[in-house]
C-alpha atoms as a PDB file:
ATOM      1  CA  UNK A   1      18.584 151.089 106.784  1.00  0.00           C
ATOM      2  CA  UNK A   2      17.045 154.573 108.249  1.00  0.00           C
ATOM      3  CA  UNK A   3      13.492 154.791 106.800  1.00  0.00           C
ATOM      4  CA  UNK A   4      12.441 157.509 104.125  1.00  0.00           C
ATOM      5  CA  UNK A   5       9.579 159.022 105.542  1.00  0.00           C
ATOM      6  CA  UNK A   6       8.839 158.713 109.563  1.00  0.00           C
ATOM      7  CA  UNK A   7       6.052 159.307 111.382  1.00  0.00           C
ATOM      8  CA  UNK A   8       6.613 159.880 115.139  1.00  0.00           C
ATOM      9  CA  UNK A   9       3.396 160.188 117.440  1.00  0.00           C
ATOM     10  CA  UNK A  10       1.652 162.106 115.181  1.00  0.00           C
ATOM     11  CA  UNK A  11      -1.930 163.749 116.084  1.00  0.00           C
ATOM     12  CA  UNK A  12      -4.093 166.042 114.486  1.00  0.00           C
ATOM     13  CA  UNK A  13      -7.255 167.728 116.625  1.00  0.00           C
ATOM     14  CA  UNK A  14      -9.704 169.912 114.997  1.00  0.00           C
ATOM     15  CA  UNK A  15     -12.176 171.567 117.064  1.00  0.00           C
ATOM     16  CA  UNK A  16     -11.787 169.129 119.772  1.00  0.00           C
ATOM     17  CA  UNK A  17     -12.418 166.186 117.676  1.00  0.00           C
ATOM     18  CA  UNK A  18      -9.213 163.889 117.015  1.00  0.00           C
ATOM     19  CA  UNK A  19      -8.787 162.708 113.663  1.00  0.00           C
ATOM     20  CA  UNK A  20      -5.603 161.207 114.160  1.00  0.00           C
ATOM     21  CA  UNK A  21      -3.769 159.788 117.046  1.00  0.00           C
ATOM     22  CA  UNK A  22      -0.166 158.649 118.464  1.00  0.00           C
ATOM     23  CA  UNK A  23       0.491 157.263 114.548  1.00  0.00           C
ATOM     24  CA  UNK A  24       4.048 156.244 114.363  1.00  0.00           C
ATOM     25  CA  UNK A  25       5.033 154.558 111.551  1.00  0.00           C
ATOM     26  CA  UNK A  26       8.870 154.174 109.215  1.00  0.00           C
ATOM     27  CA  UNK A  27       8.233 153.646 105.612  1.00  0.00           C
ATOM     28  CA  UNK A  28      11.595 152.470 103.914  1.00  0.00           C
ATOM     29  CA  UNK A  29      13.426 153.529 100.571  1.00  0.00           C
ATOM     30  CA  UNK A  30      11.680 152.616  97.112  1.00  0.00           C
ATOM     31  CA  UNK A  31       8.794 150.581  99.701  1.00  0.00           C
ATOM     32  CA  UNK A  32       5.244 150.767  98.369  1.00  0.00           C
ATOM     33  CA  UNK A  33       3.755 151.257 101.803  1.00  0.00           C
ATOM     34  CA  UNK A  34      -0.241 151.056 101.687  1.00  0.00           C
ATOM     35  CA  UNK A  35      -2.579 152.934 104.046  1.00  0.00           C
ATOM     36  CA  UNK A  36      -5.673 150.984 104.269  1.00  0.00           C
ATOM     37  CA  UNK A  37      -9.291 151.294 106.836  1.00  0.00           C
ATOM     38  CA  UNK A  38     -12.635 151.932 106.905  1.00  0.00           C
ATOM     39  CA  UNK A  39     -14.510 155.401 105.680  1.00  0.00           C
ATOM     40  CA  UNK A  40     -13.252 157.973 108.011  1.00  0.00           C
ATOM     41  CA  UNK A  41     -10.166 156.035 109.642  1.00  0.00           C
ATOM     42  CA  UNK A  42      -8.142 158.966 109.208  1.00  0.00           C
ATOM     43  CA  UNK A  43      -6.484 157.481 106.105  1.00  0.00           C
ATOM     44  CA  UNK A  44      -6.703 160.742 103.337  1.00  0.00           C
ATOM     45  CA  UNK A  45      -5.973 163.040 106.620  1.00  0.00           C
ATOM     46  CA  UNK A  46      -2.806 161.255 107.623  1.00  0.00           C
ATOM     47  CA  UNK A  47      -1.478 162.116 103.849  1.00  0.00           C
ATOM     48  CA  UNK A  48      -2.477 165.803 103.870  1.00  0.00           C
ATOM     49  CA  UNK A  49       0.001 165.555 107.292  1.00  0.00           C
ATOM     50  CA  UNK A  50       2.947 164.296 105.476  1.00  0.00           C
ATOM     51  CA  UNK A  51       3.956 167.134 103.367  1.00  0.00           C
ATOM     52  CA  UNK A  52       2.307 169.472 105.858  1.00  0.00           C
ATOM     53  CA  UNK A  53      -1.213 170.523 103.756  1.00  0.00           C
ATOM     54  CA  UNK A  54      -2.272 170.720 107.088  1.00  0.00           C
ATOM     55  CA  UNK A  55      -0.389 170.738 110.606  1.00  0.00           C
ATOM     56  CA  UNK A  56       0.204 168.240 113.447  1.00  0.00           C
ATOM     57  CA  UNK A  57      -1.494 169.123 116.649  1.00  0.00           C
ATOM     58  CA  UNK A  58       1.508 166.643 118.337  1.00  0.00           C
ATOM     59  CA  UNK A  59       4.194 164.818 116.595  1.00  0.00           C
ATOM     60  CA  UNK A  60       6.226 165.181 113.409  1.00  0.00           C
ATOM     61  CA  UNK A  61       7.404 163.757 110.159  1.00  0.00           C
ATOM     62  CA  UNK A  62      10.934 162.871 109.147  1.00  0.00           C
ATOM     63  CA  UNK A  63      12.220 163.011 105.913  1.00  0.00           C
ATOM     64  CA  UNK A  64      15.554 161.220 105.635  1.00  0.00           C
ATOM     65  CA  UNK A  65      15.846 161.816 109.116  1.00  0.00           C
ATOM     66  CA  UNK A  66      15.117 165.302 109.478  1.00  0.00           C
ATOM     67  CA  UNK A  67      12.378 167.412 111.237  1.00  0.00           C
ATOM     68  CA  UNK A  68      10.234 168.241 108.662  1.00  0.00           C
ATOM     69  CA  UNK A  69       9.869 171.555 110.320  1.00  0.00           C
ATOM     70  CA  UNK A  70      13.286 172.156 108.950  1.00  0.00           C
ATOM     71  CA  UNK A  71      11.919 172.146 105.477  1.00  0.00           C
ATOM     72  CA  UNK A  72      10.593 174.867 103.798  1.00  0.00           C
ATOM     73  CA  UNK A  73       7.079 174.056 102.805  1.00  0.00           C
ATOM     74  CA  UNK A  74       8.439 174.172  98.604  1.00  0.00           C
ATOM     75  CA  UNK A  75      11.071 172.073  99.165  1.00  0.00           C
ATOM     76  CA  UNK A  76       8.853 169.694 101.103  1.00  0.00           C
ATOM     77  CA  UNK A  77       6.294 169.677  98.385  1.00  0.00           C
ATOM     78  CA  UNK A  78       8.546 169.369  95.796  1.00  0.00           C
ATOM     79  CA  UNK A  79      10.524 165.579  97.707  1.00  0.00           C
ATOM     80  CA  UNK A  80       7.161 164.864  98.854  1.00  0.00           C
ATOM     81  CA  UNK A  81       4.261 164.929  96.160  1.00  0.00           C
ATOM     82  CA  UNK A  82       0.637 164.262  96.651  1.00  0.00           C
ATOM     83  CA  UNK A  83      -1.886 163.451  94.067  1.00  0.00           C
ATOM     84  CA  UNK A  84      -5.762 163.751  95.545  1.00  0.00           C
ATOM     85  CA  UNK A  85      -8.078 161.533  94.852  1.00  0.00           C
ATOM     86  CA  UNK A  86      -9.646 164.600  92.818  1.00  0.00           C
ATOM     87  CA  UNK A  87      -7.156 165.671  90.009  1.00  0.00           C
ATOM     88  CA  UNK A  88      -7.849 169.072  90.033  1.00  0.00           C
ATOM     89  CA  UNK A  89      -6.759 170.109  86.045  1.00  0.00           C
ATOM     90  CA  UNK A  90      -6.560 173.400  85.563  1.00  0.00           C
ATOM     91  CA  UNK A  91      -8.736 174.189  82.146  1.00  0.00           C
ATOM     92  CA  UNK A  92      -6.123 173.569  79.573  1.00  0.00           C
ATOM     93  CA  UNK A  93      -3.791 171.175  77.620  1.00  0.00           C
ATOM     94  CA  UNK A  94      -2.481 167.852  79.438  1.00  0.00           C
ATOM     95  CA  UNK A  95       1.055 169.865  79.101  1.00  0.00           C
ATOM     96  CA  UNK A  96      -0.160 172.675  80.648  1.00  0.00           C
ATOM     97  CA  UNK A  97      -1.213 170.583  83.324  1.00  0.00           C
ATOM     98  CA  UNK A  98       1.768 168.666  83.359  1.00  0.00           C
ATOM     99  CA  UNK A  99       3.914 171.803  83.627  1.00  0.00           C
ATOM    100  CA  UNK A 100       2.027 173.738  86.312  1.00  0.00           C
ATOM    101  CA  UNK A 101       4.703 173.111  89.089  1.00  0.00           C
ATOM    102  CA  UNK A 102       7.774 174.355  87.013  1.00  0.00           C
ATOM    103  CA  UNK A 103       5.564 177.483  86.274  1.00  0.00           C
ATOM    104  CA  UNK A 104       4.436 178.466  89.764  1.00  0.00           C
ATOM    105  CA  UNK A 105       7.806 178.560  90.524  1.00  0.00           C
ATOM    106  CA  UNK A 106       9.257 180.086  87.656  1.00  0.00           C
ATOM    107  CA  UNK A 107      11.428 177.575  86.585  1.00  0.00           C
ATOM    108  CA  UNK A 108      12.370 176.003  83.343  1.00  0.00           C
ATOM    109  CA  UNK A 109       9.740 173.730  81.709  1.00  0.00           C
ATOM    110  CA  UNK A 110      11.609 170.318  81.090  1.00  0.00           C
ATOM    111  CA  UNK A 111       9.583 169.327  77.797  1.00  0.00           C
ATOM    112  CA  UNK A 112      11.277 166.284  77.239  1.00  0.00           C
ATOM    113  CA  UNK A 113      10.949 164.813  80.729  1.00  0.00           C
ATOM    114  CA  UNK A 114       7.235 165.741  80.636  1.00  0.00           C
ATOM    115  CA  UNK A 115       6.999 163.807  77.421  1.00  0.00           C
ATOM    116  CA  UNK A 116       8.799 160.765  79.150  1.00  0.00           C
ATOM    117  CA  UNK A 117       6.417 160.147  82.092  1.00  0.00           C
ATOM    118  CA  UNK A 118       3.421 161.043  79.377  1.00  0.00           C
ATOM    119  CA  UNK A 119       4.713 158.089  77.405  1.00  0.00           C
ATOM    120  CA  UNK A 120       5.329 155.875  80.323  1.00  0.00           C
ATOM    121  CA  UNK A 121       1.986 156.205  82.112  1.00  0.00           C
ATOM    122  CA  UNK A 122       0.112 155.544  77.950  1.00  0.00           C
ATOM    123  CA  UNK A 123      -0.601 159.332  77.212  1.00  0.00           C
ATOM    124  CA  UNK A 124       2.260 159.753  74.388  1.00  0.00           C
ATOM    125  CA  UNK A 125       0.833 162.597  72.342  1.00  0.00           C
ATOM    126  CA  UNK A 126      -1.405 163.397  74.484  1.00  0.00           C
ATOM    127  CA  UNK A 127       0.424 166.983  75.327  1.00  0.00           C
ATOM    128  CA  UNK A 128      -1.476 169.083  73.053  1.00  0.00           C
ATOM    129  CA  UNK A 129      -5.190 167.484  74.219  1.00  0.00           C
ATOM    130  CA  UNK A 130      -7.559 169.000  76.252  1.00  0.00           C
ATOM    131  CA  UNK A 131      -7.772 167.803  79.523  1.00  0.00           C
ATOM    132  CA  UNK A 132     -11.803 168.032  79.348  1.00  0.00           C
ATOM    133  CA  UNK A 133     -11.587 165.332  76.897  1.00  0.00           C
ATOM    134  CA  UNK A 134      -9.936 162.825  79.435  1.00  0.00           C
ATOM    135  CA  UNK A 135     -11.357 159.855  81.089  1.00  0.00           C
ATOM    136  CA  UNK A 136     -11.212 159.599  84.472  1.00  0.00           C
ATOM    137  CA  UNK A 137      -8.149 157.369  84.378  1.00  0.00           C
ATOM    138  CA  UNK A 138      -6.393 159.830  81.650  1.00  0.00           C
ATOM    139  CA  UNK A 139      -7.150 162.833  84.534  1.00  0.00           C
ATOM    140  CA  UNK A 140      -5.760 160.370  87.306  1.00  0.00           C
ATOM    141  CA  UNK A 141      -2.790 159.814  85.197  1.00  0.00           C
ATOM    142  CA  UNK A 142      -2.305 163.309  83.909  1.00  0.00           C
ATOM    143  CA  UNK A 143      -1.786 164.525  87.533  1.00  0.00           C
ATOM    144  CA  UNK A 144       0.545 161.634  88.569  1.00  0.00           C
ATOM    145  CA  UNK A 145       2.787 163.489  85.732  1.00  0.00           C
ATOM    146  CA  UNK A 146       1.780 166.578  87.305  1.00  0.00           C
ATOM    147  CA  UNK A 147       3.755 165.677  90.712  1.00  0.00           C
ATOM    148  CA  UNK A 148       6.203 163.509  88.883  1.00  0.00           C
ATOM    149  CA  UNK A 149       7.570 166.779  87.409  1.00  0.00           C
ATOM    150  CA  UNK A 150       8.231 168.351  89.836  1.00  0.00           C
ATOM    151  CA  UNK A 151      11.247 165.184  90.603  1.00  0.00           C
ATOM    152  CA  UNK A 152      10.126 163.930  93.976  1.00  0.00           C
ATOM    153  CA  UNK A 153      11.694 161.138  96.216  1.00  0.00           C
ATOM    154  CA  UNK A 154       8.260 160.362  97.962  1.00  0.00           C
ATOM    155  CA  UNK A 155       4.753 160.095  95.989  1.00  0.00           C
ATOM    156  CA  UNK A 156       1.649 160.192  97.854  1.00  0.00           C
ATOM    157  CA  UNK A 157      -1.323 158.498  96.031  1.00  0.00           C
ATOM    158  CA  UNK A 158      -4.997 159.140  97.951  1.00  0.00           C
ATOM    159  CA  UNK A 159      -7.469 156.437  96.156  1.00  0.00           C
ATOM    160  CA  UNK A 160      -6.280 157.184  93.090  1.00  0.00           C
ATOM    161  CA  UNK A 161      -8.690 154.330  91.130  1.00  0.00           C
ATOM    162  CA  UNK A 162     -11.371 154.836  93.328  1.00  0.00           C
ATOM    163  CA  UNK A 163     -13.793 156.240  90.385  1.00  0.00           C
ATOM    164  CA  UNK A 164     -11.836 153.972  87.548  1.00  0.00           C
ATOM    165  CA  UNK A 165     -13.903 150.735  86.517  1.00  0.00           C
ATOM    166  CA  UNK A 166     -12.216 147.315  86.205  1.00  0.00           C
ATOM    167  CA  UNK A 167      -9.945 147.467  83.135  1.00  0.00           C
ATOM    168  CA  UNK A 168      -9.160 151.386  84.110  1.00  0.00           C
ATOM    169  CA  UNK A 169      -7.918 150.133  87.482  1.00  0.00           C
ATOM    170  CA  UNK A 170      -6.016 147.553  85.817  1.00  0.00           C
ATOM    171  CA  UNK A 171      -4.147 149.609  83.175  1.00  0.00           C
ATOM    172  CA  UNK A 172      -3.483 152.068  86.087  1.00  0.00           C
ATOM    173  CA  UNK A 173      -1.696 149.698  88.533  1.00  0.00           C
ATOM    174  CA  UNK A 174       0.073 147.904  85.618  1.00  0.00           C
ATOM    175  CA  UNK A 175       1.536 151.266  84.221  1.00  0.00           C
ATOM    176  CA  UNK A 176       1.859 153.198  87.400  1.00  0.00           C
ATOM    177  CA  UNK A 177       3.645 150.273  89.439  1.00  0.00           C
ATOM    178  CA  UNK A 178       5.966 149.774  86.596  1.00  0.00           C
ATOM    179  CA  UNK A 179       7.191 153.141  87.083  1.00  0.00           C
ATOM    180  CA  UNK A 180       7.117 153.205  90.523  1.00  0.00           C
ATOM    181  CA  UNK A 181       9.806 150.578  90.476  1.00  0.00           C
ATOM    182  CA  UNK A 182      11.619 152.335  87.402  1.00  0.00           C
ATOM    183  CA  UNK A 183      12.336 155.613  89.361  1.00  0.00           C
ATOM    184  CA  UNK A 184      12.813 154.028  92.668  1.00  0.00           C
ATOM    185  CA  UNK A 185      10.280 155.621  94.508  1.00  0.00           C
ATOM    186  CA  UNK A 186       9.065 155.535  98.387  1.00  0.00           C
ATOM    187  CA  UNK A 187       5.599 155.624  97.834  1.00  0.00           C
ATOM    188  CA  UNK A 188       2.463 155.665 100.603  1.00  0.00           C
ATOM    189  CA  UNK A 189      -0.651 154.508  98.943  1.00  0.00           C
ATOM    190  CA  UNK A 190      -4.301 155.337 100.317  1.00  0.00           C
ATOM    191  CA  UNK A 191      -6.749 152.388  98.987  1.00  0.00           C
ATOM    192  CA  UNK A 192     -10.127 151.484 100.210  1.00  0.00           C
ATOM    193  CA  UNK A 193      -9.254 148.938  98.065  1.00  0.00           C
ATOM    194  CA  UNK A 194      -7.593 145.410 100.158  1.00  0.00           C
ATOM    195  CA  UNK A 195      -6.947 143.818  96.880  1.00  0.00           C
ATOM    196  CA  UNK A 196      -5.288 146.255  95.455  1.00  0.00           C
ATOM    197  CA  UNK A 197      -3.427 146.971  98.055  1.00  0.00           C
ATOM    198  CA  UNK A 198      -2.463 142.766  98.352  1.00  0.00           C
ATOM    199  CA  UNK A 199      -1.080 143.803  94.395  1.00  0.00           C
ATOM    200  CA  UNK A 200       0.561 147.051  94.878  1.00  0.00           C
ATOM    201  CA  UNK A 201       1.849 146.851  98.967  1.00  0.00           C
ATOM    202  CA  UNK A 202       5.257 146.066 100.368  1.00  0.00           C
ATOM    203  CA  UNK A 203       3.750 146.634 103.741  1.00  0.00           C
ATOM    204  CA  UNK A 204       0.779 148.042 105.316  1.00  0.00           C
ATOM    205  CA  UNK A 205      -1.124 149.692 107.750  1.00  0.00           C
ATOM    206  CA  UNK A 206      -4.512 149.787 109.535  1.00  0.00           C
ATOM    207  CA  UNK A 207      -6.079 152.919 110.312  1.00  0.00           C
ATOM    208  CA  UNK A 208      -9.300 152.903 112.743  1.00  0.00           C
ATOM    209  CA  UNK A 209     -10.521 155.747 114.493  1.00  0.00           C
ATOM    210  CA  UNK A 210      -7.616 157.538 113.489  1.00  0.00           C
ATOM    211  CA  UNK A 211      -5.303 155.307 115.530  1.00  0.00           C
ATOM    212  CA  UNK A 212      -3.226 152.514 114.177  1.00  0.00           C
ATOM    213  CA  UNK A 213      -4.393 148.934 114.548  1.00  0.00           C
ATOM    214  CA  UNK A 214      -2.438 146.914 113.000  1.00  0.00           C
ATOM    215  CA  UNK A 215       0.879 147.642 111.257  1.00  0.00           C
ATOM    216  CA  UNK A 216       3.203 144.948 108.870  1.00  0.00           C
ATOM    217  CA  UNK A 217       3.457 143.058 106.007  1.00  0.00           C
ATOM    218  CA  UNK A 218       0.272 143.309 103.862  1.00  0.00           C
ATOM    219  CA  UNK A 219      -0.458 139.741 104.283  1.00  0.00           C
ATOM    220  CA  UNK A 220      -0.411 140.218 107.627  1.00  0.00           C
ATOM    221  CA  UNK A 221      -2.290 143.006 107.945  1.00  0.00           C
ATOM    222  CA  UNK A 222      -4.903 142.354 105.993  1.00  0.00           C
ATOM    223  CA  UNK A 223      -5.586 138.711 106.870  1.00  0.00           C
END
């Protein structure tokens, strides 16, 4: 099976400094694939390199087997969605939020999908609210419908419980992996979090010093 998203040697140097190096890595269709390391590994930097929020120094991406250089940077964005670890709502209404890709590009506004993937992820009727009156786990979830929108075959997640307590971090991985599996999504997962990523991973891999240590099965990985 050829993978879904490939890295091949990929570096990043900024001002002489590397932040990643040589990280090759194939992450398969509809595989949960879980980034994990310690505090400045290189883990949220290898993300912004996937859908090309910033650029490889050496290396490349594939996306279904193609240079990702061949992609415009829209269509990239669009198969390949991040969500930050900071949301980023505009001020507004969760649906205004929810909407924001369609409406950069000046496409249609698919109302009933956007209520769909509000439902799924626990925010049914939550359309009209203002996003200022959202927990941090409403905001986390509010921007994974964000990206989901916008239809895309790979979905990038950068700590996205990291500021959630307990039972937020709980209903997050419960609803969230549900529909992970639902829409068949490839999905590379950020997590400073080993337990979470024992719960959520397929595989995994071990970022140090911006070059890979280990790379497997989770189990493996992580033991």
């Amino acid at each position: 099976m050829r993978p879904k998203l490939e890295t091949r040697n990929l570096s990043r140097t900024v001002d002489g400094v590397g932040i990643l190096e040589d990280v090759s890595m194939a992450v398969m269709p509809s595989e949960v694939f879980v980034v994990v390391g310690p505090s400045g590994s290189g883990k949220s930097s290898l993300l912004r390199l996937l859908n090309r929020l910033d650029e490889p120094t050496e290396g490349t991406v594939h996306l279904d087997g193609t240079d990702y250089r061949e992609l415009s940077p829209r269509e990239l964005r669009t198969r390949v969605g991040l969500v930050p670890q900071d949301p980023a709502l505009i001020p507004g209404t969760v649906r205004e939020n929810a909407a924001r890709g369609p409406v950069l590009r000046g496409e249609p506004v698919d109302d009933e999908r956007i209520d769909r993937l509000l439902d799924r992820l626990g925010l049914g009727g939550y359309g009209g609210r203002d996003v200022e009156e959202l927990s941090g786990g409403e905001r986390q979830r509010v921007a994974i419908v964000r990206t989901l929108v916008n239809e895309p075959e790979v979905l990038l997640l950068d700590e996205p419980t990291s500021s959630l307590d307990a039972a937020a971090e709980s209903r997050f991985e419960s609803l969230v992996g549900t529909l992970i599996r639902e829409l068949g999504l490839t999905v590379v997962l950020v997590t400073h979090d080993e337990d979470q990523a024992r719960r959520m991973g397929d595989r995994a891999l071990r970022l140090r010093d911006g070059r890979v240590e280990r790379v497997g099965p989770v189990e493996e990985v992580l033991a």
